[in-house]
N, C-alpha and C. Protein backbone atom coordinates (compact mmCIF):
# COMPACT_ATOMS: atom_id res chain seq x y z
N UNK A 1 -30.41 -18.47 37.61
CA UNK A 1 -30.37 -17.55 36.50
C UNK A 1 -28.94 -17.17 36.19
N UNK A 2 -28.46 -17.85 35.13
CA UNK A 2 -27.54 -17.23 34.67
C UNK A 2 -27.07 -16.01 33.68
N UNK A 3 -26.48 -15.27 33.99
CA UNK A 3 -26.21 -14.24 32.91
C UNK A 3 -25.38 -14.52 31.74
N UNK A 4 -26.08 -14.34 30.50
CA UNK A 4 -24.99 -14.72 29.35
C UNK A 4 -24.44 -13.34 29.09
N UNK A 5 -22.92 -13.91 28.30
CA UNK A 5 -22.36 -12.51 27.88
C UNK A 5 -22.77 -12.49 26.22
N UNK A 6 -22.74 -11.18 26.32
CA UNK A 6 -23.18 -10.88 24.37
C UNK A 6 -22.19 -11.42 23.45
N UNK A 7 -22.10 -11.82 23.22
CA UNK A 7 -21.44 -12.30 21.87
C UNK A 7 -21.01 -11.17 21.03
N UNK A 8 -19.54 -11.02 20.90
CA UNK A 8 -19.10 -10.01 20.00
C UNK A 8 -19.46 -10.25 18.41
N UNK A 9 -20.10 -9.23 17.97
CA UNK A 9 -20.88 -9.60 16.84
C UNK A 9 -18.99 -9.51 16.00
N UNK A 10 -18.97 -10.16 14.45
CA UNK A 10 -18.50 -10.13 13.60
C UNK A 10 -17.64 -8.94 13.13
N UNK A 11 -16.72 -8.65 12.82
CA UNK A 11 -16.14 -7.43 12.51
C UNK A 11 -16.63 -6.83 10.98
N UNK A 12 -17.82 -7.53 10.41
CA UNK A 12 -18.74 -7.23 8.92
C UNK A 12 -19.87 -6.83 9.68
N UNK A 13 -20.89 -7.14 11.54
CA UNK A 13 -21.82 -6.98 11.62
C UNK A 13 -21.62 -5.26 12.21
N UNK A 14 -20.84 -4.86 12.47
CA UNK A 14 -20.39 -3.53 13.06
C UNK A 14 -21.21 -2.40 12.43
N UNK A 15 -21.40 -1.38 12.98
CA UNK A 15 -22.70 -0.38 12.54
C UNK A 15 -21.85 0.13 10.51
N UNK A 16 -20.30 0.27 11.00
CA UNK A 16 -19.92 0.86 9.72
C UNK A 16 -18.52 0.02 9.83
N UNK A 17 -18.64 -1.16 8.59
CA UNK A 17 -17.20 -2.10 8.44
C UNK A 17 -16.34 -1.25 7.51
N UNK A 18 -15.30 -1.25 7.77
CA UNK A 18 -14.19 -0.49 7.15
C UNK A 18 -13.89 -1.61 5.79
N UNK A 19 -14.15 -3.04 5.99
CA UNK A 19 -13.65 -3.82 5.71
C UNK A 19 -14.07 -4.26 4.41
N UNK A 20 -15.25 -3.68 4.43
CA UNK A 20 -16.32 -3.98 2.79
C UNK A 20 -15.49 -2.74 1.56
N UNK A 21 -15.37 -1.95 2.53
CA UNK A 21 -14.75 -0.70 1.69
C UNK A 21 -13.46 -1.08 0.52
N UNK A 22 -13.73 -0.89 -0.68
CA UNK A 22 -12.90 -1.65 -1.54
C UNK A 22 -11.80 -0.66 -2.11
N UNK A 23 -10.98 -0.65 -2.61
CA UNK A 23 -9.72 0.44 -3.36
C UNK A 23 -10.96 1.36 -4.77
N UNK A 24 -11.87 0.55 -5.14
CA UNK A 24 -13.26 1.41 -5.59
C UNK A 24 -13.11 2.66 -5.06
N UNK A 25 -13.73 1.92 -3.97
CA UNK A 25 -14.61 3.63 -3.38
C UNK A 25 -13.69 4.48 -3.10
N UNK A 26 -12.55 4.18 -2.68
CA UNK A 26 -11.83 4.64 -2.38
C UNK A 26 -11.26 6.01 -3.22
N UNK A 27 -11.26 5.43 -4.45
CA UNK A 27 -10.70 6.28 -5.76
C UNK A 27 -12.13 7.15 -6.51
N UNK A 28 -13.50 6.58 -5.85
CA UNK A 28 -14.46 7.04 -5.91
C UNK A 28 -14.91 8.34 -5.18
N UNK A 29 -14.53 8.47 -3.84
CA UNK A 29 -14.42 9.51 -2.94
C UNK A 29 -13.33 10.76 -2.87
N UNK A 30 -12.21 9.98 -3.57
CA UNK A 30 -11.43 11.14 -3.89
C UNK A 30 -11.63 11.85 -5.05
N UNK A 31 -12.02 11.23 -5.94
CA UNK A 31 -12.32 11.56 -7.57
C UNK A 31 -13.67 12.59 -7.03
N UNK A 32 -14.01 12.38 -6.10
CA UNK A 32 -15.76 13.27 -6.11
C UNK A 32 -15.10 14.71 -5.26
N UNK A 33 -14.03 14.62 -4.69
CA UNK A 33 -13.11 15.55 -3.43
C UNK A 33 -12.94 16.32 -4.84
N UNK A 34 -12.20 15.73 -5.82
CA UNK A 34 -11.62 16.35 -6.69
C UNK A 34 -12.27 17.09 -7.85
N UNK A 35 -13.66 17.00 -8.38
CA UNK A 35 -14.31 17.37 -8.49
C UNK A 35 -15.19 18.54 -8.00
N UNK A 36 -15.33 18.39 -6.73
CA UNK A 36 -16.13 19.27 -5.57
C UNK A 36 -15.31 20.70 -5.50
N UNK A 37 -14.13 20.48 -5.73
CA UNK A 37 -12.56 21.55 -5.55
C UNK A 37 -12.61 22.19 -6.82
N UNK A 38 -12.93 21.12 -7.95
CA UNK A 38 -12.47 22.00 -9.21
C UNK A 38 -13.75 23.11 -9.64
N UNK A 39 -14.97 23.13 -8.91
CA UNK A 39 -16.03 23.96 -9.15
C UNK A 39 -15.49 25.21 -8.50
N UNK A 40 -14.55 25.30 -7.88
CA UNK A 40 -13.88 26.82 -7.49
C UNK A 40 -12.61 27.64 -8.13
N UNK A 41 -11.94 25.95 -8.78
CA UNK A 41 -10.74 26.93 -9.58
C UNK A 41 -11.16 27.64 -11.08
N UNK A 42 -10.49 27.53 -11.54
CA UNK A 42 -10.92 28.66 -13.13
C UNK A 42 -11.27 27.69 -13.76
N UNK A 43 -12.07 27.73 -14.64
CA UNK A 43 -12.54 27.08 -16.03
C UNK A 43 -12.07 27.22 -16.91
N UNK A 44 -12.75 28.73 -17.17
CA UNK A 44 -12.18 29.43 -18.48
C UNK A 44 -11.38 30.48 -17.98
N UNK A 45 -10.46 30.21 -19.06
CA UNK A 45 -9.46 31.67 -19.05
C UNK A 45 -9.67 32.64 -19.94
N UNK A 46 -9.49 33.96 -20.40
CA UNK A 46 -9.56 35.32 -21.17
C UNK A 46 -8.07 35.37 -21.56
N UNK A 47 -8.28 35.61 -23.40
CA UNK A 47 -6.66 36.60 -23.34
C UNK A 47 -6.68 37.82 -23.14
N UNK A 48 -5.25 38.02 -22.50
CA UNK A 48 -4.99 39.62 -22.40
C UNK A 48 -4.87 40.52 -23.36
N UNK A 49 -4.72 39.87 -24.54
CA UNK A 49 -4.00 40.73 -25.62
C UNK A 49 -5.12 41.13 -26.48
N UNK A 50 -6.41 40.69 -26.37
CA UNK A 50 -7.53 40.53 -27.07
C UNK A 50 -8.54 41.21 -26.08
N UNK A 51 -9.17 42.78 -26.22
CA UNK A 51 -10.15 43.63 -25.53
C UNK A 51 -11.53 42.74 -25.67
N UNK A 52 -11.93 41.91 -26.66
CA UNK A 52 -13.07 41.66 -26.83
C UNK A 52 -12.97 39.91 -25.86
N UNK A 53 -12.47 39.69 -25.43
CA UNK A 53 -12.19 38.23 -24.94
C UNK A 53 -12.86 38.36 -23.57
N UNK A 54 -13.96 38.60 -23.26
CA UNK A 54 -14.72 38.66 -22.24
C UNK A 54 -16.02 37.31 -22.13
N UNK A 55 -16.21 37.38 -20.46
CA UNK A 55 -17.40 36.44 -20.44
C UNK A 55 -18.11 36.85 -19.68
N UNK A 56 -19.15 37.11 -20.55
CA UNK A 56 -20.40 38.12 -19.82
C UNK A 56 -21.36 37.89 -18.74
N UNK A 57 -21.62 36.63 -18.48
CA UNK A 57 -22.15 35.67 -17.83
C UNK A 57 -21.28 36.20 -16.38
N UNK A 58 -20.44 36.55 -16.25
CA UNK A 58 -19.35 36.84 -14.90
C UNK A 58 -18.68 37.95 -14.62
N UNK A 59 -19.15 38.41 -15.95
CA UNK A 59 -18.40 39.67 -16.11
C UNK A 59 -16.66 39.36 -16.33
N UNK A 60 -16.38 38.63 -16.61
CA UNK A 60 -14.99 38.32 -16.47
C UNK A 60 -14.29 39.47 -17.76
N UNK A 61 -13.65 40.16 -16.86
CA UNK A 61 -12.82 40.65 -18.03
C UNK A 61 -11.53 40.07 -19.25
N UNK A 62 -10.95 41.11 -19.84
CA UNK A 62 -9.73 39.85 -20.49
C UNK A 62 -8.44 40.17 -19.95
N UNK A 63 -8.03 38.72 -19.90
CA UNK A 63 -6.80 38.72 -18.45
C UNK A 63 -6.96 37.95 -17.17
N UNK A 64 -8.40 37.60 -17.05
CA UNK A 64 -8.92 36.70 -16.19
C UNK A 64 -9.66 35.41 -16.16
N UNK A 65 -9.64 35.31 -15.33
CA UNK A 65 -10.63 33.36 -15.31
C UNK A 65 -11.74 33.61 -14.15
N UNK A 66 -12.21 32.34 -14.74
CA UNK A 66 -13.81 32.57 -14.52
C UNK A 66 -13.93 30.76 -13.49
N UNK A 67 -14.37 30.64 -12.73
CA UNK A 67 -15.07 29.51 -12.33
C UNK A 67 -16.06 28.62 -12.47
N UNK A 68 -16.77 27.50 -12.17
CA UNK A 68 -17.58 27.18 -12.76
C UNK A 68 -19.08 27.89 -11.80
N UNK A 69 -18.90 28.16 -10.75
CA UNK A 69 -19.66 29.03 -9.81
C UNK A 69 -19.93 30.65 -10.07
N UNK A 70 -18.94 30.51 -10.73
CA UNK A 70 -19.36 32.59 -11.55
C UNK A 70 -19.63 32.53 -12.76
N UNK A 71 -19.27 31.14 -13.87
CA UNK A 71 -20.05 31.30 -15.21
C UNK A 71 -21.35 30.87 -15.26
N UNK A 72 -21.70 29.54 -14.46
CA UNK A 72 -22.75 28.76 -15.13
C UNK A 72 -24.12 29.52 -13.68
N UNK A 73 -24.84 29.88 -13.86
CA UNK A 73 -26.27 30.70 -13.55
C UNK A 73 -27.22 29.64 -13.05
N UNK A 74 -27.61 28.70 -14.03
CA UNK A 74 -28.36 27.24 -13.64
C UNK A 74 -27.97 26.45 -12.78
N UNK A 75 -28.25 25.49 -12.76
CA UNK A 75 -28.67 23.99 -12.06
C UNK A 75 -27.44 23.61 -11.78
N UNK A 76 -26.09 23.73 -12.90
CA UNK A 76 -25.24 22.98 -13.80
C UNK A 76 -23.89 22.54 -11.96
N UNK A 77 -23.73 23.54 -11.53
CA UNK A 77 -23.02 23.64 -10.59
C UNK A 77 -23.38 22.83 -9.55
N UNK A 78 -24.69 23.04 -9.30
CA UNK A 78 -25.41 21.94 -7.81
C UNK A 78 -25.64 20.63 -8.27
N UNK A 79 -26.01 20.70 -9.62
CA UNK A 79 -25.73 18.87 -10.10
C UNK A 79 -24.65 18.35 -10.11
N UNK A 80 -23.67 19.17 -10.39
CA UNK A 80 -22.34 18.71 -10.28
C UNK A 80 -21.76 18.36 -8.86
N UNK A 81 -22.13 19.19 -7.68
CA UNK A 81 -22.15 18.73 -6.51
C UNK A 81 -22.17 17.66 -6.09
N UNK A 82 -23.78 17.31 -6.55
CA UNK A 82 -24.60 16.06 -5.97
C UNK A 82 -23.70 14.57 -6.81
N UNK A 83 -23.43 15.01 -8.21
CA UNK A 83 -22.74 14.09 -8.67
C UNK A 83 -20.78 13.81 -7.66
N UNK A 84 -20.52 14.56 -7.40
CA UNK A 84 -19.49 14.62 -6.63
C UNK A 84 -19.70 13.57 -5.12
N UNK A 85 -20.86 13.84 -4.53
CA UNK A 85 -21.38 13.55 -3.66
C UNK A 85 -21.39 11.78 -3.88
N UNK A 86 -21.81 11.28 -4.88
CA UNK A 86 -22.61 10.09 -5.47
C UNK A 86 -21.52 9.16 -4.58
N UNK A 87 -19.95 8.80 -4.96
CA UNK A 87 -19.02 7.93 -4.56
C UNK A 87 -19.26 7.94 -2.94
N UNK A 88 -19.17 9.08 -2.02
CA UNK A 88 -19.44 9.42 -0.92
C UNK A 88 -21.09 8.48 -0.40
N UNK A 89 -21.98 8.46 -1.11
CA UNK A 89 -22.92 7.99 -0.81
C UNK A 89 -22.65 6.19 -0.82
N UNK A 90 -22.22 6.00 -2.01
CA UNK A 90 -21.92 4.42 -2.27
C UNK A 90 -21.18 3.73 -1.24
N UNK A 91 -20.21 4.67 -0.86
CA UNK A 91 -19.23 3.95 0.27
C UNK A 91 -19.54 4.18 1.79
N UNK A 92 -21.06 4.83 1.99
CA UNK A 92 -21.77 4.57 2.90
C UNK A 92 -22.69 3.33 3.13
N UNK A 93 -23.35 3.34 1.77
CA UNK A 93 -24.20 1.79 1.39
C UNK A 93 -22.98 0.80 1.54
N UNK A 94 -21.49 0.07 0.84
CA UNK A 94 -21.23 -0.97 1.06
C UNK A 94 -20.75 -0.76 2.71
N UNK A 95 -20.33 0.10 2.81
CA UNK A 95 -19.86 0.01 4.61
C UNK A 95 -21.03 -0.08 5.66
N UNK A 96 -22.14 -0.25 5.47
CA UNK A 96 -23.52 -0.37 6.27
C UNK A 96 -23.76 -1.65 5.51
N UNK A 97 -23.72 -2.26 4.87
CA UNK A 97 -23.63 -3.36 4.16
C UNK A 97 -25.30 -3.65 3.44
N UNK A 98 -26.12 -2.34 3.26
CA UNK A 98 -26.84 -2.51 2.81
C UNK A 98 -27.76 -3.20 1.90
N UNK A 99 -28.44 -3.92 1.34
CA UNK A 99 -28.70 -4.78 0.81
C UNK A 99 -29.70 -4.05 -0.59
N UNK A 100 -29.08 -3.82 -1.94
CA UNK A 100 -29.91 -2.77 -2.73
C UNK A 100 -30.44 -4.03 -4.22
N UNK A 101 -31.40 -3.56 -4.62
CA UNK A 101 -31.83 -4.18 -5.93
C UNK A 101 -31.17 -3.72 -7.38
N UNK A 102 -30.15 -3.48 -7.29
CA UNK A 102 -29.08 -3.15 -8.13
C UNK A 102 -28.03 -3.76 -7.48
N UNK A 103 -27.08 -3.55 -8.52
CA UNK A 103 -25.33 -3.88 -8.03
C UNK A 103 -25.14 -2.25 -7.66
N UNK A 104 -24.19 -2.76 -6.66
CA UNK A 104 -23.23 -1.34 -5.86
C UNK A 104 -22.53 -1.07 -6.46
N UNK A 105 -22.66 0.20 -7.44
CA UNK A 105 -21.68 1.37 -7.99
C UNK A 105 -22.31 1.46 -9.47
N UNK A 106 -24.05 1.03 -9.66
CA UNK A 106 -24.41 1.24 -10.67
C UNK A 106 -24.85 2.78 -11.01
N UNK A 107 -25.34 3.49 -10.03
CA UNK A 107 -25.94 4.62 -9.60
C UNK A 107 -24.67 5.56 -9.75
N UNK A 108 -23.65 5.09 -9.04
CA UNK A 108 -22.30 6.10 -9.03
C UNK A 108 -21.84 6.23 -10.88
N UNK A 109 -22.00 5.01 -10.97
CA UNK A 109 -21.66 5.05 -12.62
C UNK A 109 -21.93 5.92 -13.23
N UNK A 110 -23.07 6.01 -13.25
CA UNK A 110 -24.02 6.73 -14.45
C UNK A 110 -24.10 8.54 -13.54
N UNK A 111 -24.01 8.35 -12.51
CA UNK A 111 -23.82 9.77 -11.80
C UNK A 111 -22.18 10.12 -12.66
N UNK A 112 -21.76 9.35 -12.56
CA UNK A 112 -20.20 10.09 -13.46
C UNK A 112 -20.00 10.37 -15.00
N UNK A 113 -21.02 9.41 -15.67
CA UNK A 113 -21.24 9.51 -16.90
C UNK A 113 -22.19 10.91 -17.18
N UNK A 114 -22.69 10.98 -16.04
CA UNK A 114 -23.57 12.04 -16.70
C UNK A 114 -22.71 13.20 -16.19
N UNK A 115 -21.85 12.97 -15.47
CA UNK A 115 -20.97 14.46 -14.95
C UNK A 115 -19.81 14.65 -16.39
N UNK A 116 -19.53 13.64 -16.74
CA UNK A 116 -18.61 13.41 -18.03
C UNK A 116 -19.57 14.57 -18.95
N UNK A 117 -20.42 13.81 -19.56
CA UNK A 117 -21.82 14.56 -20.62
C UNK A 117 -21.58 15.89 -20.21
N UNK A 118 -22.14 16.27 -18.82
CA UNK A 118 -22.02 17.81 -18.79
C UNK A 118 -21.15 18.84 -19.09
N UNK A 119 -19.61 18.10 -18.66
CA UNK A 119 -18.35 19.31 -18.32
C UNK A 119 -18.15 19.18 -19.79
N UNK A 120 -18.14 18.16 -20.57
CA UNK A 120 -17.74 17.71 -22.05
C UNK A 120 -18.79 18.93 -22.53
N UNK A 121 -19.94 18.95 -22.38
CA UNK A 121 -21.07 20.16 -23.11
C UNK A 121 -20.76 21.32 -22.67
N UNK A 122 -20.08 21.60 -21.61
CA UNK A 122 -19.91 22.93 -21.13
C UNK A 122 -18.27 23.46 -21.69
N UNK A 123 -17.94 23.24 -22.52
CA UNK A 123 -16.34 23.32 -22.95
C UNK A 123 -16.34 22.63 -24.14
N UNK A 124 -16.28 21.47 -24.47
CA UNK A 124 -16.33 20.74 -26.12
C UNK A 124 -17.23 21.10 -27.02
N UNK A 125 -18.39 20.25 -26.34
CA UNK A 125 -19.15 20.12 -27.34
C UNK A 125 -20.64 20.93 -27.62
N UNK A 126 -20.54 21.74 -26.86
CA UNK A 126 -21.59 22.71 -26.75
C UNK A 126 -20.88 24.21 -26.87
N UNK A 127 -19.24 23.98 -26.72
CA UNK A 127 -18.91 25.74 -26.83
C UNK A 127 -18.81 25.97 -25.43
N UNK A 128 -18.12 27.42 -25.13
CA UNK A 128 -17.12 27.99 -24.08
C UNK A 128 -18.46 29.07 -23.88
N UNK A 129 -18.24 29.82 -22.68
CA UNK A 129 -19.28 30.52 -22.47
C UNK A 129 -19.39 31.66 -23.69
N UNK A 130 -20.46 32.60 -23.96
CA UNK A 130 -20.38 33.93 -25.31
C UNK A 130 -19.83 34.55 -23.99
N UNK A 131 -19.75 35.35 -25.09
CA UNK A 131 -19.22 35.64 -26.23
C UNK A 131 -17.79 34.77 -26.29
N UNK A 132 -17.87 33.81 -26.90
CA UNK A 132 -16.79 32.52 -27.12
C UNK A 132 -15.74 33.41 -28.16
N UNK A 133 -14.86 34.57 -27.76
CA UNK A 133 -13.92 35.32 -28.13
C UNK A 133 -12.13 34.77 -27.39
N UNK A 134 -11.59 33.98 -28.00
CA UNK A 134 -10.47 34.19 -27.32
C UNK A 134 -10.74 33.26 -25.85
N UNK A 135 -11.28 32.54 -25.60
CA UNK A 135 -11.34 31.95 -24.19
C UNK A 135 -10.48 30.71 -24.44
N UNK A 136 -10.21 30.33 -23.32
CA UNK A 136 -9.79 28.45 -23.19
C UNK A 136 -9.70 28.01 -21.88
N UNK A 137 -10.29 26.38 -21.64
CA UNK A 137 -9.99 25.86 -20.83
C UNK A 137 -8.82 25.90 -19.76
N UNK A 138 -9.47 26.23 -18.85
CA UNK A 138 -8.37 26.46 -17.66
C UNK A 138 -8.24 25.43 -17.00
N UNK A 139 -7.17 24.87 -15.98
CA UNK A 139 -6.84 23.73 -15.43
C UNK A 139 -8.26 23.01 -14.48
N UNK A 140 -9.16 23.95 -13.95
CA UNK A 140 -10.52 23.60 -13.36
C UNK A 140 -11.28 22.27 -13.97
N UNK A 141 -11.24 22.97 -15.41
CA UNK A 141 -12.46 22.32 -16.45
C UNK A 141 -11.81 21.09 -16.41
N UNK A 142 -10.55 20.91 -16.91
CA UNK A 142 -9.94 19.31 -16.90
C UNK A 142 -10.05 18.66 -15.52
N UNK A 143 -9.56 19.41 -14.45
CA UNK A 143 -10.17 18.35 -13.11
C UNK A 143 -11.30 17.86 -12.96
N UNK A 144 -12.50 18.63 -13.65
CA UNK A 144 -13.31 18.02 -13.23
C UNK A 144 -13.73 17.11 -14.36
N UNK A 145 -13.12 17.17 -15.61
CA UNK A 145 -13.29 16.19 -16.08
C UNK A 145 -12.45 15.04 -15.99
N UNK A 146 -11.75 14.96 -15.16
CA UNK A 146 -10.99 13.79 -14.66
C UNK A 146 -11.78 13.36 -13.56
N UNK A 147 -11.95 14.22 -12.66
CA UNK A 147 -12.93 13.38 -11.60
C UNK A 147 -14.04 13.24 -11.90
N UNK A 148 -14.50 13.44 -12.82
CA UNK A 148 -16.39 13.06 -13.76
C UNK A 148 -15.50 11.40 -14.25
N UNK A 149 -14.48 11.43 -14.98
CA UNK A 149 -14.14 10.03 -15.50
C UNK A 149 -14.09 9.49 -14.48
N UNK A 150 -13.11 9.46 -13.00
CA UNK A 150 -12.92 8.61 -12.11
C UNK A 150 -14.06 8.16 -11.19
N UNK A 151 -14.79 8.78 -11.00
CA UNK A 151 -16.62 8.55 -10.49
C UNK A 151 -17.14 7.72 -11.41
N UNK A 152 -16.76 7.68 -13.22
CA UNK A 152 -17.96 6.53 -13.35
C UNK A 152 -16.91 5.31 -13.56
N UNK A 153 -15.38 5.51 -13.32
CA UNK A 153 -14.67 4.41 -13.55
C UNK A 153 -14.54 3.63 -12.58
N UNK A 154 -14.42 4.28 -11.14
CA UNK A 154 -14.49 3.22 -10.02
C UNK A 154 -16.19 2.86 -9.45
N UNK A 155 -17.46 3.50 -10.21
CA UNK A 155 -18.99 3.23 -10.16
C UNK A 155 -18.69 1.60 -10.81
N UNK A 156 -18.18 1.85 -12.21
CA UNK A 156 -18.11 0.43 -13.47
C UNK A 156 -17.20 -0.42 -12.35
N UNK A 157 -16.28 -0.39 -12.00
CA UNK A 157 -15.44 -1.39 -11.45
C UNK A 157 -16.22 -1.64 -10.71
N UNK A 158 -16.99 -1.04 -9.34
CA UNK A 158 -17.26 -1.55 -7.96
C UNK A 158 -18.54 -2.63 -8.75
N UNK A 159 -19.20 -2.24 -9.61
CA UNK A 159 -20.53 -2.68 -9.90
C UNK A 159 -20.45 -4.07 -10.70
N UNK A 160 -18.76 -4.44 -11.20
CA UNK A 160 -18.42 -4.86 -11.49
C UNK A 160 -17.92 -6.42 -10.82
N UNK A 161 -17.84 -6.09 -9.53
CA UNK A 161 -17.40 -6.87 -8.75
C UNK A 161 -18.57 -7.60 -8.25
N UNK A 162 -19.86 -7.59 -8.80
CA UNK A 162 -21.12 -8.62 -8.11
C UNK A 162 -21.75 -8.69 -9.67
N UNK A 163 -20.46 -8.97 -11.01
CA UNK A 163 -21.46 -9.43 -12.11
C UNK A 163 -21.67 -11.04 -11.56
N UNK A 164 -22.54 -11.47 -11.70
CA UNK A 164 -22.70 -12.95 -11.31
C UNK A 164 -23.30 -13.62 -12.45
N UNK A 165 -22.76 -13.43 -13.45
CA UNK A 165 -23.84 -14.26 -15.12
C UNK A 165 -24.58 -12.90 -15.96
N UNK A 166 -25.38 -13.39 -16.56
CA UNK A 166 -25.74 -12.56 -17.77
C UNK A 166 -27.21 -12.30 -16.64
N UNK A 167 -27.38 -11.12 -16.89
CA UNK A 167 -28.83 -10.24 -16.23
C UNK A 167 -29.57 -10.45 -17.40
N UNK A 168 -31.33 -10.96 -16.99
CA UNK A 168 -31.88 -10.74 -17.91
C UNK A 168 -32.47 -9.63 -17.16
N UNK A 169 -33.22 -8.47 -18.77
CA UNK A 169 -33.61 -7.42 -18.62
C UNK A 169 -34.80 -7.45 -18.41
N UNK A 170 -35.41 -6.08 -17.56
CA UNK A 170 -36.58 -6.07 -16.45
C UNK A 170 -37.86 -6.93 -17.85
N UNK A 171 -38.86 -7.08 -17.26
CA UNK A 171 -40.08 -7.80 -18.06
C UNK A 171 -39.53 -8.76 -18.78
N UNK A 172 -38.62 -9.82 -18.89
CA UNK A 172 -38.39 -10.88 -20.08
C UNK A 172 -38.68 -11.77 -19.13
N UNK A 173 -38.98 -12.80 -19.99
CA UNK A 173 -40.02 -14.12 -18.99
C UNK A 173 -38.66 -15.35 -19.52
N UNK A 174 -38.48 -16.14 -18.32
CA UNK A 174 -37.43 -17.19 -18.26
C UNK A 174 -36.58 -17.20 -17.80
């Protein structure tokens, strides 16, 4: 009886390869860091010079800034989380080398696109919190709309990297 020795598995079969991990995720995980941070700095700012420039939602008086954790009441903050979260998740799947029925960084994509949609509705295109007197974007709101862009820009790139031909779409026969 001889004893065999184990065979050192592959430096890709390893519980978590460093090695799958692409400059993607990379810019994916920080962009979600950066994001996760900007839900604490100010959003909106108040002028001082203007008594009625308040946001009621926080009570914020005028002269002060508001966060996205003391204006928004709803959902809007913990989705934003989870979207923060998304790059963090992806670069667990390619480093476990998981095997998914999608391309890797399709999910992150659209988690950033939809973080884009939100901060864009919460400041552009939907209006500043009311009483919308005198407020403006504070340096917060733009981080996180930079890290909402960089979540679905390194999602598109990573997902990008296993186009293999033209996908036909789900139910088409051929």
């Amino acid at each position: 009886m001889s004893a065999e020795a184990t065979p050192t598995p592959p430096p890709d079969d390893r519980y978590l390869a460093r090695s799958r991990i692409t400059l993607y995720e990379r810019i994916g995980y920080v962009a979600g860091a950066l994001l996760l941070v900007s839900l604490w700095l100010p959003w909106y700012s108040t002028s001082e010079d203007n008594k009625f420039s308040v946001i009621t939602s926080s009570n914020t008086k005028p002269g002060e800034s508001a966060s996205a954790w003391d204006v928004f009441e709803g959902p809007l903050p913990f989705l934003l989380v989870l979207i923060a979260v998304a790059p963090v998740i992806l670069t667990w799947i390619i480093a476990r080398g998981h095997k998914l029925s999608w391309r890797p960084g399709e999910v992150t994509m659209v988690a950033g696109l939809t973080g884009v949609t939100l901060v864009l509705c919460n400041g552009i295109i939907l209006g500043k919190p009311q009483p919308d007197v005198d407020l403006s974007l504070a340096y917060g709101w733009y981080m996180a709309l930079l890290g909402c862009l960089l979540i679905m820009t390194a999602g598109f790139q990573r997902q990008a990297l296993h186009a293999t031909g033209i996908r036909k779409p789900p139910g088409s026969v051929g």
